[in-house]
PDB file of N, CA and C in Angstrom:
ATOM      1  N   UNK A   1      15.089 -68.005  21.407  1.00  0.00           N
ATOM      2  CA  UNK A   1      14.446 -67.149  22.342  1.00  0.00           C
ATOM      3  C   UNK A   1      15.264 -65.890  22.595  1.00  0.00           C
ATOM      4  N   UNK A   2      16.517 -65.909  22.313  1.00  0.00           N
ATOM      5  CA  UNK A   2      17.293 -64.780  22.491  1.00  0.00           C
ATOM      6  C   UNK A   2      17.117 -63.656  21.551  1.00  0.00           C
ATOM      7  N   UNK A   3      16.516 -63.965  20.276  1.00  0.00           N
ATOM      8  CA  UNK A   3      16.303 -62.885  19.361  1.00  0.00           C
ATOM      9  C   UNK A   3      15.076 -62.124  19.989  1.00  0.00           C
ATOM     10  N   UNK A   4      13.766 -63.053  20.206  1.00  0.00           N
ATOM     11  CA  UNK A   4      12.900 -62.411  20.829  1.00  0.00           C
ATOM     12  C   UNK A   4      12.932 -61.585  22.231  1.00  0.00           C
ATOM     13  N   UNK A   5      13.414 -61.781  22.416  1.00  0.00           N
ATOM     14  CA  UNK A   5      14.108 -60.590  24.202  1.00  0.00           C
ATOM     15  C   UNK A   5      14.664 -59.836  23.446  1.00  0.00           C
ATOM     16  N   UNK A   6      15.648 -59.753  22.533  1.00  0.00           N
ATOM     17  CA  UNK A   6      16.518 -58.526  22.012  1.00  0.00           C
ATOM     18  C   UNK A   6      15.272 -57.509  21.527  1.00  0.00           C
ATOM     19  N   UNK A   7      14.456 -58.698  20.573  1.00  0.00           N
ATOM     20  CA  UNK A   7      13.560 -57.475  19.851  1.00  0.00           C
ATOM     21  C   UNK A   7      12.594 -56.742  20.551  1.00  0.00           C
ATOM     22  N   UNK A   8      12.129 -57.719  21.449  1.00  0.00           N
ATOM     23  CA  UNK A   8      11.502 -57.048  22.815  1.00  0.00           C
ATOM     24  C   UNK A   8      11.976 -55.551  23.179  1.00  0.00           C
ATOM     25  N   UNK A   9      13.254 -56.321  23.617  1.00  0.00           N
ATOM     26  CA  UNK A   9      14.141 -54.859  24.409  1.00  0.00           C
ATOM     27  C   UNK A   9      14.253 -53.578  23.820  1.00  0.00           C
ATOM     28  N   UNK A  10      14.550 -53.956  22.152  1.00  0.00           N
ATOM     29  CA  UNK A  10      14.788 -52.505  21.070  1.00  0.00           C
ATOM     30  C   UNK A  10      13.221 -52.104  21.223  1.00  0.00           C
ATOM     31  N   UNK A  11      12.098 -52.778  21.068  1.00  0.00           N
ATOM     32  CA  UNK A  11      10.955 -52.563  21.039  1.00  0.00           C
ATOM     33  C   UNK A  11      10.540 -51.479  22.196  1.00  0.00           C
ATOM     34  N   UNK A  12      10.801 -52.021  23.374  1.00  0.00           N
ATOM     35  CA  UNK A  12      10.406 -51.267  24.516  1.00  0.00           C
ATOM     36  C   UNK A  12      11.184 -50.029  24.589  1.00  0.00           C
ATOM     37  N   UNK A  13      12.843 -50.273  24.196  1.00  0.00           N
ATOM     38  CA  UNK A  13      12.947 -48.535  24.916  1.00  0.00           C
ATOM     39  C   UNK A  13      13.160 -47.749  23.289  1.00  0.00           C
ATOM     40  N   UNK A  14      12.602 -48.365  21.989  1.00  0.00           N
ATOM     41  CA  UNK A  14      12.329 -47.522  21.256  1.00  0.00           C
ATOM     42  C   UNK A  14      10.733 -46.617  21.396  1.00  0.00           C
ATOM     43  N   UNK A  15       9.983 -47.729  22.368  1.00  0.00           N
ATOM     44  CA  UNK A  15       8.396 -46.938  22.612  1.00  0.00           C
ATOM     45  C   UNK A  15       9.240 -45.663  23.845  1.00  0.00           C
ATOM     46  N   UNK A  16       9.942 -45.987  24.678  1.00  0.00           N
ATOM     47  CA  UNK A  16      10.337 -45.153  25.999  1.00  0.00           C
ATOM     48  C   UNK A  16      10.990 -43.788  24.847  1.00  0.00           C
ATOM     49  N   UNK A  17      12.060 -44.012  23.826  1.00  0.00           N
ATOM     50  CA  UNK A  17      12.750 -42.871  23.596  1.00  0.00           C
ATOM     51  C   UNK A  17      11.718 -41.997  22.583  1.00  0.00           C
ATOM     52  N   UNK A  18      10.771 -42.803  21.679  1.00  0.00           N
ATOM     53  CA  UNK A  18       9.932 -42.417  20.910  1.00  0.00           C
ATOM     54  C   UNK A  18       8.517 -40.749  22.547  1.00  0.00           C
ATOM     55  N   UNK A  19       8.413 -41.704  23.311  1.00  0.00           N
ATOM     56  CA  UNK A  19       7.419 -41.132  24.332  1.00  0.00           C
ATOM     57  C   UNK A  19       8.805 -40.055  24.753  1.00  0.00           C
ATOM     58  N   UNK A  20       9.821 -39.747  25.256  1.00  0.00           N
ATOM     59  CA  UNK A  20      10.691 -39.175  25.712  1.00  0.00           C
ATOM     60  C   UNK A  20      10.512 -37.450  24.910  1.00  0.00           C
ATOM     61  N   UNK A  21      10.962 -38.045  23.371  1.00  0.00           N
ATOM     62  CA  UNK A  21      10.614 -37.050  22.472  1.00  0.00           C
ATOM     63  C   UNK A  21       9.372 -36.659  22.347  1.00  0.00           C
ATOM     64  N   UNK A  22       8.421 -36.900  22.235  1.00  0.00           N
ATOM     65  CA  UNK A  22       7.186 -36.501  22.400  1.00  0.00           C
ATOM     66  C   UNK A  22       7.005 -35.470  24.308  1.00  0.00           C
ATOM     67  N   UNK A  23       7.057 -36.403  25.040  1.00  0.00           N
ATOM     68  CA  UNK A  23       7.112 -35.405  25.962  1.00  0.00           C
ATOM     69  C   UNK A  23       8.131 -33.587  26.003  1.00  0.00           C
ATOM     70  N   UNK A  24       9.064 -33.882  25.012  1.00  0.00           N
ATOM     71  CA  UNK A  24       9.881 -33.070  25.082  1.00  0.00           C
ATOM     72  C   UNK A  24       9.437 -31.951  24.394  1.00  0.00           C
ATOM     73  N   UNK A  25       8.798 -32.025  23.411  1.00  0.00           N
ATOM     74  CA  UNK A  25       7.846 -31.999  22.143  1.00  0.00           C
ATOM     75  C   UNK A  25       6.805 -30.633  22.709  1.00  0.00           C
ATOM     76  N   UNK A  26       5.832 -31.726  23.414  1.00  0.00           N
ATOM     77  CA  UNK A  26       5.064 -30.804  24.033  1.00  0.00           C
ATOM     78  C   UNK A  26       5.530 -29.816  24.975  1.00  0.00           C
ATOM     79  N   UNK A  27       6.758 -29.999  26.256  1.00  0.00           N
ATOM     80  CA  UNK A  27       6.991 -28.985  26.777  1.00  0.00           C
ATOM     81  C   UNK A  27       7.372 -27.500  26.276  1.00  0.00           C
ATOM     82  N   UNK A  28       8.135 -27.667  24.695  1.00  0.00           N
ATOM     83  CA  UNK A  28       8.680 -26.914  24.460  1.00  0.00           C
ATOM     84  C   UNK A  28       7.258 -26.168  23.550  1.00  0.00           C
ATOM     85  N   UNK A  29       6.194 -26.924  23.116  1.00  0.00           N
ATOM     86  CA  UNK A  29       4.551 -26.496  22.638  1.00  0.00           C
ATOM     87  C   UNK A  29       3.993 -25.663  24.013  1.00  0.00           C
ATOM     88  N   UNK A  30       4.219 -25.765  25.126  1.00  0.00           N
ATOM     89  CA  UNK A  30       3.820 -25.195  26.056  1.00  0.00           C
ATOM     90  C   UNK A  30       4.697 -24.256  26.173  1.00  0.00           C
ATOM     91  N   UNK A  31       5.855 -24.151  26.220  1.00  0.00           N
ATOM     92  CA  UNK A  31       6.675 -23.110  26.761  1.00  0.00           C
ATOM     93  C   UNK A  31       6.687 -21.798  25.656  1.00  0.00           C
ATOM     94  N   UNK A  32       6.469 -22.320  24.193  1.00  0.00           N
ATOM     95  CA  UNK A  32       6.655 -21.440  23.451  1.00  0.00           C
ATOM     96  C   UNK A  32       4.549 -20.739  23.933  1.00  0.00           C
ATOM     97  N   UNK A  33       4.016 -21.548  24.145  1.00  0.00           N
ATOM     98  CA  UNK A  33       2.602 -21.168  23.946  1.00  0.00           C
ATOM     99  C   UNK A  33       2.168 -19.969  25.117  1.00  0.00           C
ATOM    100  N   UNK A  34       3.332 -20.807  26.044  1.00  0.00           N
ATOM    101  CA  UNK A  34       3.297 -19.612  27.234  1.00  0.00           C
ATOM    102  C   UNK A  34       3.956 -17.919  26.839  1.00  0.00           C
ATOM    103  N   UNK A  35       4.891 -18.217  26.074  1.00  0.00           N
ATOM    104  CA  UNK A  35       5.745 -16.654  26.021  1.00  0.00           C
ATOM    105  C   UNK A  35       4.851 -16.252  24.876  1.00  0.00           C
ATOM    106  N   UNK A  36       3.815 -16.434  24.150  1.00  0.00           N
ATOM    107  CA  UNK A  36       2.885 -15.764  23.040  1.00  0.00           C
ATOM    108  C   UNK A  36       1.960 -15.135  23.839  1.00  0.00           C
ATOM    109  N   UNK A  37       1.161 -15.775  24.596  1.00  0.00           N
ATOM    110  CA  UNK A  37       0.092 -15.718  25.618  1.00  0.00           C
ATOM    111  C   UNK A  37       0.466 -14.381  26.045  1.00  0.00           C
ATOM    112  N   UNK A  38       2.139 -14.192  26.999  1.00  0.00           N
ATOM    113  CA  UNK A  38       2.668 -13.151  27.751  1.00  0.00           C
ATOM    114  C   UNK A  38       2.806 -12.034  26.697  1.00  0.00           C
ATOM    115  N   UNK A  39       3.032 -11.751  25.497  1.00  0.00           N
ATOM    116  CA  UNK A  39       2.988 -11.164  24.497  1.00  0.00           C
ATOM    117  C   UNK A  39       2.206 -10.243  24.165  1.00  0.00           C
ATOM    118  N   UNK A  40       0.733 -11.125  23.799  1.00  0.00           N
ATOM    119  CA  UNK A  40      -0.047 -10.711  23.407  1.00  0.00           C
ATOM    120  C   UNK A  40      -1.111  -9.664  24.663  1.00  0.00           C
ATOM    121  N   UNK A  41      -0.908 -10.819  25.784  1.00  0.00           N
ATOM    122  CA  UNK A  41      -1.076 -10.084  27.040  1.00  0.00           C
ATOM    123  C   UNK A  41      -0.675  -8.412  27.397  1.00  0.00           C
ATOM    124  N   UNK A  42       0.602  -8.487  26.929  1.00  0.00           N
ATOM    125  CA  UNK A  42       1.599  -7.190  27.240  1.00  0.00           C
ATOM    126  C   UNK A  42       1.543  -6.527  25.984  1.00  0.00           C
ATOM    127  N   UNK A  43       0.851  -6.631  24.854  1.00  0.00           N
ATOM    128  CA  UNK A  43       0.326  -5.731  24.171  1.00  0.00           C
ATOM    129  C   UNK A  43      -0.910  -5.187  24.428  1.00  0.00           C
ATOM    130  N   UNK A  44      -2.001  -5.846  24.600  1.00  0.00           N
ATOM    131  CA  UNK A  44      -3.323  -5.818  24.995  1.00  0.00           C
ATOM    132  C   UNK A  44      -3.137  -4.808  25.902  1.00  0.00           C
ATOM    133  N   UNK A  45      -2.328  -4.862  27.366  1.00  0.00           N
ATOM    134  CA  UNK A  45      -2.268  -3.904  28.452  1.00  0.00           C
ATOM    135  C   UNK A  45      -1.262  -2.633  27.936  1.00  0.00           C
ATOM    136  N   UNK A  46      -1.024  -2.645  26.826  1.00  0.00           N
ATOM    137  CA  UNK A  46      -0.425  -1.223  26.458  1.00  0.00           C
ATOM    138  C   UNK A  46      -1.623  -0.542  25.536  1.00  0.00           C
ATOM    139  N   UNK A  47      -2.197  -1.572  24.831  1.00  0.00           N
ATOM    140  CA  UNK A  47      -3.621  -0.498  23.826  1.00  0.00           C
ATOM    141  C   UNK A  47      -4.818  -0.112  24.975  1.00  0.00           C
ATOM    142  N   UNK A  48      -5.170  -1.113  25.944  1.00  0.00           N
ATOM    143  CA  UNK A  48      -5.881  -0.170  26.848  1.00  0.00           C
ATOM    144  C   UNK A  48      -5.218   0.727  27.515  1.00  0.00           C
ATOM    145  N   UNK A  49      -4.054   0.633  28.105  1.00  0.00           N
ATOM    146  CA  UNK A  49      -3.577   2.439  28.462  1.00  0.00           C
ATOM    147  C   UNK A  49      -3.733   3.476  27.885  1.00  0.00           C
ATOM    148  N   UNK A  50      -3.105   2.870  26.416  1.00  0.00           N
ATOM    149  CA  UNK A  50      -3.460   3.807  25.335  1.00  0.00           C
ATOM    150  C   UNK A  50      -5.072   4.350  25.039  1.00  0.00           C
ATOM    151  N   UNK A  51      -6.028   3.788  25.102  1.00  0.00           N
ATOM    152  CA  UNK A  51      -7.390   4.099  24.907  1.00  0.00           C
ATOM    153  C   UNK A  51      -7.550   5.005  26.279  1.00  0.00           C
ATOM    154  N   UNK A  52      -7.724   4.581  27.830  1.00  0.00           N
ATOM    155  CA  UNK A  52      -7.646   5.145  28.681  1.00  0.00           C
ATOM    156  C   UNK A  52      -7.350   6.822  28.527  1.00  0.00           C
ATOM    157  N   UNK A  53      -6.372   6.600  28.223  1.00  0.00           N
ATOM    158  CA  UNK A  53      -5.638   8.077  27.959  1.00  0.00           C
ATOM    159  C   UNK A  53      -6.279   8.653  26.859  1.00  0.00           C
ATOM    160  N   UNK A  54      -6.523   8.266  25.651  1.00  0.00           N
ATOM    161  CA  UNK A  54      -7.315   8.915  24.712  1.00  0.00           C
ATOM    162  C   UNK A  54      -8.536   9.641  25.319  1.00  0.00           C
ATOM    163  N   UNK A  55      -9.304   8.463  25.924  1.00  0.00           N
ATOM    164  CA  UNK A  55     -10.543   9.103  26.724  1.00  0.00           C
ATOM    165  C   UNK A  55     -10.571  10.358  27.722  1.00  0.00           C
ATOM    166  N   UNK A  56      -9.257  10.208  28.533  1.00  0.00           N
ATOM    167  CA  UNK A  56      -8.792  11.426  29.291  1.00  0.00           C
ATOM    168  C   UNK A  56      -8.671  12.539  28.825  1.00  0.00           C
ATOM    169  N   UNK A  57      -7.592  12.716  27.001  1.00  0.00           N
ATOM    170  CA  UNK A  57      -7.064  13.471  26.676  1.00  0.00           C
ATOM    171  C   UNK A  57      -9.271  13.814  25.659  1.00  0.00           C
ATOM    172  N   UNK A  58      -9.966  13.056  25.393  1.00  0.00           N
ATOM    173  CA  UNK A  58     -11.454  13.312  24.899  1.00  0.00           C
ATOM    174  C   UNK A  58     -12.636  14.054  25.756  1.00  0.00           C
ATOM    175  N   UNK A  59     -12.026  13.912  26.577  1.00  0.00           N
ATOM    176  CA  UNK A  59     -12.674  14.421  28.442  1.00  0.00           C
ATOM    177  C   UNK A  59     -12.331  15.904  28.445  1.00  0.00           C
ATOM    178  N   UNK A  60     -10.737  16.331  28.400  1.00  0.00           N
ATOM    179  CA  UNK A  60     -10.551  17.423  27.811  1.00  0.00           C
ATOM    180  C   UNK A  60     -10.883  18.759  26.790  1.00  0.00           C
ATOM    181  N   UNK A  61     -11.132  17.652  25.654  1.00  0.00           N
ATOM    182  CA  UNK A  61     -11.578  18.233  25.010  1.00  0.00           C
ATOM    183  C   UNK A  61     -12.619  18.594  24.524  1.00  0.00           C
ATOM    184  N   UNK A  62     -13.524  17.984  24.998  1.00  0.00           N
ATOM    185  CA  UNK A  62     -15.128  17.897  25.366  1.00  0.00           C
ATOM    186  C   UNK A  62     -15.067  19.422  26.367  1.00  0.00           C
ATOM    187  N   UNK A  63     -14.514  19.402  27.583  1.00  0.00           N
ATOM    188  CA  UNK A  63     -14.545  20.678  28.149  1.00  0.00           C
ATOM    189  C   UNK A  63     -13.836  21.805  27.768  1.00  0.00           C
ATOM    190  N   UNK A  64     -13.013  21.871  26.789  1.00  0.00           N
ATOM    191  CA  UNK A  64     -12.641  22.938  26.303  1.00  0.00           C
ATOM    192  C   UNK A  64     -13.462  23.354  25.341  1.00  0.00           C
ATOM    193  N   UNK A  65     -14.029  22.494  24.436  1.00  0.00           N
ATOM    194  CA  UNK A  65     -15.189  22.862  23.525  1.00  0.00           C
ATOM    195  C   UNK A  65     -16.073  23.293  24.250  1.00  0.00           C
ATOM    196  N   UNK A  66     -16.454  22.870  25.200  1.00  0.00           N
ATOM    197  CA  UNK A  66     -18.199  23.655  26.058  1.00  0.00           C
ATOM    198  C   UNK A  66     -17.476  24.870  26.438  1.00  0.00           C
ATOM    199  N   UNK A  67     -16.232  25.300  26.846  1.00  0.00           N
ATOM    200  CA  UNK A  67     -15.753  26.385  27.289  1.00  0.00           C
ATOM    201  C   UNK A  67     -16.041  27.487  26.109  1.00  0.00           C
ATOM    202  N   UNK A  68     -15.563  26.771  24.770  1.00  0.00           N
ATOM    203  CA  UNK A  68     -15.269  27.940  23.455  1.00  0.00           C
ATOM    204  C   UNK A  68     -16.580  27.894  22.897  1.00  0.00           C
ATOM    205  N   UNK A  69     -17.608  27.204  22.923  1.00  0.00           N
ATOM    206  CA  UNK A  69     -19.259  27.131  23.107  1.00  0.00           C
ATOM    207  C   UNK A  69     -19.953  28.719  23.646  1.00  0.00           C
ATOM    208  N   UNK A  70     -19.325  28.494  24.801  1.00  0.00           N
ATOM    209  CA  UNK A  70     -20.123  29.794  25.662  1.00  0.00           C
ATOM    210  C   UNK A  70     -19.419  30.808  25.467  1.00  0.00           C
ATOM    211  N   UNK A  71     -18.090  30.819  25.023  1.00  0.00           N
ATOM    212  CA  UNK A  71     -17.239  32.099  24.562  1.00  0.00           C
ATOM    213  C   UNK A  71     -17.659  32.339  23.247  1.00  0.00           C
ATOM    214  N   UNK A  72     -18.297  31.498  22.386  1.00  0.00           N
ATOM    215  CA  UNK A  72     -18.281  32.183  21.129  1.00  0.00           C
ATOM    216  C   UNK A  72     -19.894  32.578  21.349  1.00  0.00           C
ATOM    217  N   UNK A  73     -20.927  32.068  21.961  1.00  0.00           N
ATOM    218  CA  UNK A  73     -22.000  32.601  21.943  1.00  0.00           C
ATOM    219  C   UNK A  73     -22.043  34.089  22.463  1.00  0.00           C
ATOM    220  N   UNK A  74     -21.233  34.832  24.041  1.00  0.00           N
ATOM    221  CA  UNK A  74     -21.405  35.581  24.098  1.00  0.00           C
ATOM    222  C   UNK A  74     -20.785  36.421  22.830  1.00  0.00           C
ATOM    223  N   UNK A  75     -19.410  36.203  22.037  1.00  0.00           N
ATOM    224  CA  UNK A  75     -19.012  37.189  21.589  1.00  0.00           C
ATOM    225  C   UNK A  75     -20.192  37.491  20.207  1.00  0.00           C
ATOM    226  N   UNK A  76     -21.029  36.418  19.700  1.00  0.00           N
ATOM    227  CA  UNK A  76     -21.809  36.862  18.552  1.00  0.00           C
ATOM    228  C   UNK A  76     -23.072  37.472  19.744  1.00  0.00           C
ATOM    229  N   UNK A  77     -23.945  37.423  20.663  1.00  0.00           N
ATOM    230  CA  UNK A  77     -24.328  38.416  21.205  1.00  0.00           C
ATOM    231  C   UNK A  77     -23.854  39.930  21.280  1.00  0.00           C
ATOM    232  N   UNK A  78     -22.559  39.847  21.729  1.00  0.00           N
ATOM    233  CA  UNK A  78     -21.804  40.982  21.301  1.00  0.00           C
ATOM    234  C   UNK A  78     -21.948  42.443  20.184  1.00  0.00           C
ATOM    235  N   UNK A  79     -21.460  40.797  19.176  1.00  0.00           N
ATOM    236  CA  UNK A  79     -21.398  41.853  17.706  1.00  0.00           C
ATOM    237  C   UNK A  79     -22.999  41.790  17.710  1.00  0.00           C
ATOM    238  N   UNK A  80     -24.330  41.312  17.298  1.00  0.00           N
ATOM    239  CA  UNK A  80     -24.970  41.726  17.073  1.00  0.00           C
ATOM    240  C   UNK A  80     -25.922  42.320  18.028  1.00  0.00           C
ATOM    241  N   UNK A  81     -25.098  42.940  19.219  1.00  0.00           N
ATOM    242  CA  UNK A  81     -25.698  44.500  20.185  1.00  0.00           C
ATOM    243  C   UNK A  81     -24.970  45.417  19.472  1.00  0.00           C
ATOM    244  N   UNK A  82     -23.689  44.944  18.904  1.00  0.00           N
ATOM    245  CA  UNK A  82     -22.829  46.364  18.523  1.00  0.00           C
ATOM    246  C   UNK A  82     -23.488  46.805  17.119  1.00  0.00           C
ATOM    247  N   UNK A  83     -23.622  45.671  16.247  1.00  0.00           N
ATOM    248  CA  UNK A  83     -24.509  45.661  14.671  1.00  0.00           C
ATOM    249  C   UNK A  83     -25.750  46.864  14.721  1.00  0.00           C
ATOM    250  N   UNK A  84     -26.098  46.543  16.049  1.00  0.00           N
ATOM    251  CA  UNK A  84     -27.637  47.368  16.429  1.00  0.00           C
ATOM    252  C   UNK A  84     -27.162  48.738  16.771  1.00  0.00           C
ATOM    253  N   UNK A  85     -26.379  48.749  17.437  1.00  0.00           N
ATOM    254  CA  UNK A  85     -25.767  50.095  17.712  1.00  0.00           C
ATOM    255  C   UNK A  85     -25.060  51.280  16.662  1.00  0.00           C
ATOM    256  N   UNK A  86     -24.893  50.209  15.673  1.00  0.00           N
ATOM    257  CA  UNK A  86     -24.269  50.980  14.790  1.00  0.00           C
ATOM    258  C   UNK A  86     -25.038  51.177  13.896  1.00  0.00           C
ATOM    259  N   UNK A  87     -26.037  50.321  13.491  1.00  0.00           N
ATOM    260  CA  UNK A  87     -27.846  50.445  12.573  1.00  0.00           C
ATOM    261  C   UNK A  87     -28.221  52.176  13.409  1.00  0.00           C
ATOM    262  N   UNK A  88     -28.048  52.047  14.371  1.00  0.00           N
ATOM    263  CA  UNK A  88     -29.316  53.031  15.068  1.00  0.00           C
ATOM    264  C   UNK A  88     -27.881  54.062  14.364  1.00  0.00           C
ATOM    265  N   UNK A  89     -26.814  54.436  14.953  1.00  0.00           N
ATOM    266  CA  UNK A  89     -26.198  55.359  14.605  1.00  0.00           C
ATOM    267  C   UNK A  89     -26.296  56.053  13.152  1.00  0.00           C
ATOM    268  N   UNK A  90     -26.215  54.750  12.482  1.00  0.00           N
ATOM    269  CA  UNK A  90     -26.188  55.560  10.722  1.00  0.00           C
ATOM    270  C   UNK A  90     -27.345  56.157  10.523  1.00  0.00           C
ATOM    271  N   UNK A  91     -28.680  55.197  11.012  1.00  0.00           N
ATOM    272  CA  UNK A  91     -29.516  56.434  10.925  1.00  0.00           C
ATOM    273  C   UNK A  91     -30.089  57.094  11.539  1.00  0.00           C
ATOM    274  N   UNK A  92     -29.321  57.895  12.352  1.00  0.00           N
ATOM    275  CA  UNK A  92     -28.936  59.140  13.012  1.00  0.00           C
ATOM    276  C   UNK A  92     -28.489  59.751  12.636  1.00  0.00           C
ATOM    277  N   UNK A  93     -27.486  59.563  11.662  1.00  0.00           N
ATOM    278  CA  UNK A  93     -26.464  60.284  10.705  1.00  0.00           C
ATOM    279  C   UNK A  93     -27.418  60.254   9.515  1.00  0.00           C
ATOM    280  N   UNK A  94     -27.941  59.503   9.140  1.00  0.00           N
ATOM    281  CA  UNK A  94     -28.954  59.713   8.081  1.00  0.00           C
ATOM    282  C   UNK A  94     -30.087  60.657   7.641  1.00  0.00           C
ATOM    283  N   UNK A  95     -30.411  60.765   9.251  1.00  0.00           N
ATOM    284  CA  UNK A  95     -31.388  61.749   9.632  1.00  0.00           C
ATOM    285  C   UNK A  95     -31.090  63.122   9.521  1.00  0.00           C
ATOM    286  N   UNK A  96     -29.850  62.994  10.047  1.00  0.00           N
ATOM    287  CA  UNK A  96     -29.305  64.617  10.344  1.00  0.00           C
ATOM    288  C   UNK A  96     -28.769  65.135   8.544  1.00  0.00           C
ATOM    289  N   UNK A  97     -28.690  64.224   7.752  1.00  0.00           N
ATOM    290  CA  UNK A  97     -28.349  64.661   6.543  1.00  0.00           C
ATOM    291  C   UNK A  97     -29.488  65.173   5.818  1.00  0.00           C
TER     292      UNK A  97
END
């Protein structure tokens, strides 16, 4: 009967050290799972800043284009009052020749 208690005994705290490692196992499956999570997290919140700001710096430039929009329309109004002005002149000068 003494062998069977021994084997018992190796039996039981080989299930306890076998479960020990396993628990240990997983904490360190969690701990690593946690600092990826924080990672990926703290990348994620740097590409939306980054987009944010794109949109800001697109916002910009959306209104500087409507700005150079209405600046370039008046200046071709411009030239073609001046085009006309200078049509009528030549032949004026045309005339007088």
């Amino acid at each position: 009967m003494g062998a069977v208690d021994i084997g018992l005994l190796i039996a039981v705290v080989g299930c306890f050290v076998g479960l020990a490692g396993w628990l240990s196992g997983r904490d360190k499956k969690l701990t690593n799972d946690g600092e990826w999570k924080g990672t990926v997290n703290t990348k994620l919140d740097d590409i939306k800043s980054s987009v944010t700001g794109t949109n800001a710096q697109l916002d910009k430039m959306d209104g500087a284009i409507s700005t150079h929009e209405q600046r370039l329309t008046a200046v071709e109004s411009s030239a073609a009052q001046a085009h006309h002005r200078i049509d009528r002149l030549d032949k004026i000068v045309d005339d007088k020749n």
